[in-house]
Each structure stands twice: as structure tokens, then as C-alpha cells.
N, C-alpha and C. Protein backbone atom coordinates (compact mmCIF):
# COMPACT_ATOMS: atom_id res chain seq x y z
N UNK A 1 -84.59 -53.47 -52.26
CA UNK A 1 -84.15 -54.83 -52.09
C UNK A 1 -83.92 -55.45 -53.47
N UNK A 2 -83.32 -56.67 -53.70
CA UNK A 2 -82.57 -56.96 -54.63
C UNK A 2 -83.23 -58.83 -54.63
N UNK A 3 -83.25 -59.12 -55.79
CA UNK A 3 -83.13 -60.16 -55.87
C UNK A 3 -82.20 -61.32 -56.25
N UNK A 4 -81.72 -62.37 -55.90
CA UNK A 4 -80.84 -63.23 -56.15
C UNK A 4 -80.62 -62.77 -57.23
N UNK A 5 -81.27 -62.96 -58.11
CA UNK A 5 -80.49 -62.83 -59.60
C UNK A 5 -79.43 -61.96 -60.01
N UNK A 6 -80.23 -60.60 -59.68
CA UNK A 6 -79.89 -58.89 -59.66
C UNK A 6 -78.88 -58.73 -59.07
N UNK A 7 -78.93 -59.62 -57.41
CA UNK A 7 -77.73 -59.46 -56.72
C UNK A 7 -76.55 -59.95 -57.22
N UNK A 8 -76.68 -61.58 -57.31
CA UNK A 8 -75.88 -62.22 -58.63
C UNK A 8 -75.04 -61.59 -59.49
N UNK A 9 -75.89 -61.11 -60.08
CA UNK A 9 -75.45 -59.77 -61.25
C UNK A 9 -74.38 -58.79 -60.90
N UNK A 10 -74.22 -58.08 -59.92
CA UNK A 10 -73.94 -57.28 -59.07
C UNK A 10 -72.42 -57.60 -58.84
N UNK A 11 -72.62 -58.74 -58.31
CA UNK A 11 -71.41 -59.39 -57.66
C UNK A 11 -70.15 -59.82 -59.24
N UNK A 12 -71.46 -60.55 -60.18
CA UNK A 12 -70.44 -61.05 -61.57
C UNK A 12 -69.79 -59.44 -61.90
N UNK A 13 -70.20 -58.43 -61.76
CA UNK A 13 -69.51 -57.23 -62.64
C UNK A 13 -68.58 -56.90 -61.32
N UNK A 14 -69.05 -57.01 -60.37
CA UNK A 14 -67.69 -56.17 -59.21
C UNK A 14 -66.62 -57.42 -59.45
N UNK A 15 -66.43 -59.06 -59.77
CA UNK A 15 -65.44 -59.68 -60.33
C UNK A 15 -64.92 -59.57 -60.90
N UNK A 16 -65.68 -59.44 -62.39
CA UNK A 16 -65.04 -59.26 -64.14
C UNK A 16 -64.42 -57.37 -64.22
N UNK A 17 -64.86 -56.81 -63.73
CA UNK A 17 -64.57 -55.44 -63.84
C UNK A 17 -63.26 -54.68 -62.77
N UNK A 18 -63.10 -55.66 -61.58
CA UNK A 18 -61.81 -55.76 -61.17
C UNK A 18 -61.14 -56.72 -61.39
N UNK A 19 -61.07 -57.68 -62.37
CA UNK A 19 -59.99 -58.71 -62.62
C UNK A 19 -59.83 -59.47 -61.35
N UNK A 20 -61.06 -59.77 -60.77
CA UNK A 20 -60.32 -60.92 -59.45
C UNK A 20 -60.58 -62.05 -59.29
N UNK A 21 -59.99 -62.94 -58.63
CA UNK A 21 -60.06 -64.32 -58.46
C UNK A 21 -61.56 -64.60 -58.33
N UNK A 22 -61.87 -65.28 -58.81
CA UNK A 22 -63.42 -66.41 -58.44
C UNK A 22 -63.32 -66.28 -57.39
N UNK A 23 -62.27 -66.89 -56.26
CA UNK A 23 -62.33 -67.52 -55.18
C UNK A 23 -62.68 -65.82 -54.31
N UNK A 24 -62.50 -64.73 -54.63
CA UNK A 24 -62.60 -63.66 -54.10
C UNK A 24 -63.32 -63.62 -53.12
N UNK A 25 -64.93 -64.30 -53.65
CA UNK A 25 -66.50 -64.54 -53.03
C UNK A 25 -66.17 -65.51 -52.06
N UNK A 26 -64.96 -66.51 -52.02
CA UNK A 26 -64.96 -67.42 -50.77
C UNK A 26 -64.43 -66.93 -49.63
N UNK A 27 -63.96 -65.42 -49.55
CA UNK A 27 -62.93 -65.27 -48.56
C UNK A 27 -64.17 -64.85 -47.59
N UNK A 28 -63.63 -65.03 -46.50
CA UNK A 28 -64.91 -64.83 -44.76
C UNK A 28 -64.66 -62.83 -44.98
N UNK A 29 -63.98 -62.51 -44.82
CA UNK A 29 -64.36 -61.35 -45.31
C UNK A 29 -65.26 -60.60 -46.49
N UNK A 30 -65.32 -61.39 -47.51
CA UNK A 30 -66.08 -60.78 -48.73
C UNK A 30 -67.36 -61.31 -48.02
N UNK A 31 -67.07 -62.82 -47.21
CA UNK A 31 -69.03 -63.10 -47.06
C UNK A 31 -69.66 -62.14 -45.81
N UNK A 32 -68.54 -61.80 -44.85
CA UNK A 32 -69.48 -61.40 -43.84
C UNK A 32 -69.73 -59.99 -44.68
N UNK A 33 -68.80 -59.07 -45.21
CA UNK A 33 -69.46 -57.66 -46.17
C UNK A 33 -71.07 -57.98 -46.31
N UNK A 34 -70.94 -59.10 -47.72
CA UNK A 34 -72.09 -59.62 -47.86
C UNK A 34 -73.48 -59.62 -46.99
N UNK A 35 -73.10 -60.31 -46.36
CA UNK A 35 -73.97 -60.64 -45.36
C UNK A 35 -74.70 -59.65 -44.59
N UNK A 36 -73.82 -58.42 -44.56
CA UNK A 36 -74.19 -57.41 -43.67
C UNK A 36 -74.65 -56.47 -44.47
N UNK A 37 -74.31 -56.49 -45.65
CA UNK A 37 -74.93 -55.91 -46.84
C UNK A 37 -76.50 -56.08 -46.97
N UNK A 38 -76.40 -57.76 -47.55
CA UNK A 38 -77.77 -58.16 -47.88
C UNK A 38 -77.80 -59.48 -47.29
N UNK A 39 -78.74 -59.55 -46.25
CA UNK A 39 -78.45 -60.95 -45.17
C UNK A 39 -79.30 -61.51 -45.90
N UNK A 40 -80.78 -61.59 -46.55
CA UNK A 40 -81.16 -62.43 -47.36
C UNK A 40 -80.90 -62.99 -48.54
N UNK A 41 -80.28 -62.65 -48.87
CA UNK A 41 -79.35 -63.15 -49.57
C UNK A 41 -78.16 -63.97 -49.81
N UNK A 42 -77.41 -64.91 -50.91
CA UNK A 42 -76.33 -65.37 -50.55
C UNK A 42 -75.60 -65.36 -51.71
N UNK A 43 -73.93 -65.65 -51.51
CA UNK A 43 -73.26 -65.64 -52.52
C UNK A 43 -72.44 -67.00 -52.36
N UNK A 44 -72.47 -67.51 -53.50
CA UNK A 44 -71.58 -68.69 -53.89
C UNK A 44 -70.74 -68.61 -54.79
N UNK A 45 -69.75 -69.33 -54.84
CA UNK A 45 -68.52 -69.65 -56.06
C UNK A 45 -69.39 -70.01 -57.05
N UNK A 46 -70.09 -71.06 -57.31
CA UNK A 46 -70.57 -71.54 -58.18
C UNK A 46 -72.23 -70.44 -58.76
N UNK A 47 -72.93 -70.49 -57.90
CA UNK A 47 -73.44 -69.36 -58.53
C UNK A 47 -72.38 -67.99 -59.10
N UNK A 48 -71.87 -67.47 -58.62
CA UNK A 48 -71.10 -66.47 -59.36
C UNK A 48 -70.33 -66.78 -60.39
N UNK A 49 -69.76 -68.22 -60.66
CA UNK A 49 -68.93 -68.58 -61.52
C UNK A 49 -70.06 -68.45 -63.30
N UNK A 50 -71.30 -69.23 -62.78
CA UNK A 50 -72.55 -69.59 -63.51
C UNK A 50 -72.64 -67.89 -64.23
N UNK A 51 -73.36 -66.67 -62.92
CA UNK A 51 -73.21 -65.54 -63.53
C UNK A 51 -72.24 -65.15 -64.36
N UNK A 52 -71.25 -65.13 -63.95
CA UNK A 52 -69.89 -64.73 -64.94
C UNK A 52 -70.12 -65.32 -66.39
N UNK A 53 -69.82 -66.29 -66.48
CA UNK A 53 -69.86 -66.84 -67.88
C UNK A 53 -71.00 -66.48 -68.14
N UNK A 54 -72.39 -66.29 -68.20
CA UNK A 54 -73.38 -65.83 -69.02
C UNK A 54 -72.97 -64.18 -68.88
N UNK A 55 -72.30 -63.71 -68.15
CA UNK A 55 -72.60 -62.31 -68.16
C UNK A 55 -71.34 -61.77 -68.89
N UNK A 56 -70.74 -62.64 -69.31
CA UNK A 56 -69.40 -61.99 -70.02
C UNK A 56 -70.40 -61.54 -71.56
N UNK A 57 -70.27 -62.64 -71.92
CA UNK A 57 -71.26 -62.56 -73.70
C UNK A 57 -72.04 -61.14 -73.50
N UNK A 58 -72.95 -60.78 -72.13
CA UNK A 58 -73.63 -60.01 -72.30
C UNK A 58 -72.82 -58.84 -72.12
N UNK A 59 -71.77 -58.69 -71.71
CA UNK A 59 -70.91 -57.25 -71.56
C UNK A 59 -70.17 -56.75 -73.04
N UNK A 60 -70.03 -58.00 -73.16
CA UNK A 60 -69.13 -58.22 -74.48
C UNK A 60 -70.37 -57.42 -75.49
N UNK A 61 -71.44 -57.79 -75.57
CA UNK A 61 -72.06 -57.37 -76.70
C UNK A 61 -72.56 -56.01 -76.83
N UNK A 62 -72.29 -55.00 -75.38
CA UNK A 62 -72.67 -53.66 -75.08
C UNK A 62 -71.68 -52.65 -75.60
């Protein structure tokens, strides 16, 4: 099991690493995946937007 953060995490690199829209995470398809993936869990635009920008610097510096 995964925690928000980790999951978070997860989600910012499957964005930045396929070049896709932010809005990607809003489509009812990406949430129900989600959901059925990891139901305790959740994904937001804005949390993922938040991940992204801190997680770029950190890709960038690897």
C-alpha cells in the first residue's frame, strides 16, 4: 500500500514523463482507473499540479 504522498509521486512522473495535460487526472476515466487501482486514496488537479512543480527540480537534479 502506498501513501498519499508516494502515490502523489507516482502520478507527478506518469504526467511529466508522458508530456500530458494536468487536466489528464480530471478525466472520469483516469479517476475511475484510479480508484480501482487505489480506492483509498485520491487524486486531484491541484494536488498533482503542487507534486509536479516540486518534483520537476527533483528530476531535474538526478
Amino acid at each position: 500500500m502506498y501513501t498519499q504522498k508516494e502515490f502523489d509521486q507516482y502520478v507527478s512522473n506518469y504526467i511529466v514523463d508522458g508530456v500530458l495535460p494536468l487536466n489528464h487526472v480530471e478525466t472520469e476515466s483516469f479517476k475511475e482507473l484510479m480508484q480501482q487501482l487505489a480506492p483509498a486514496l485520491s487524486v486531484t488537479a491541484v494536488v498533482c499540479r503542487d507534486s509536479i512543480g516540486s518534483g520537476i527540480g527533483d528530476k531535474e537534479g538526478t
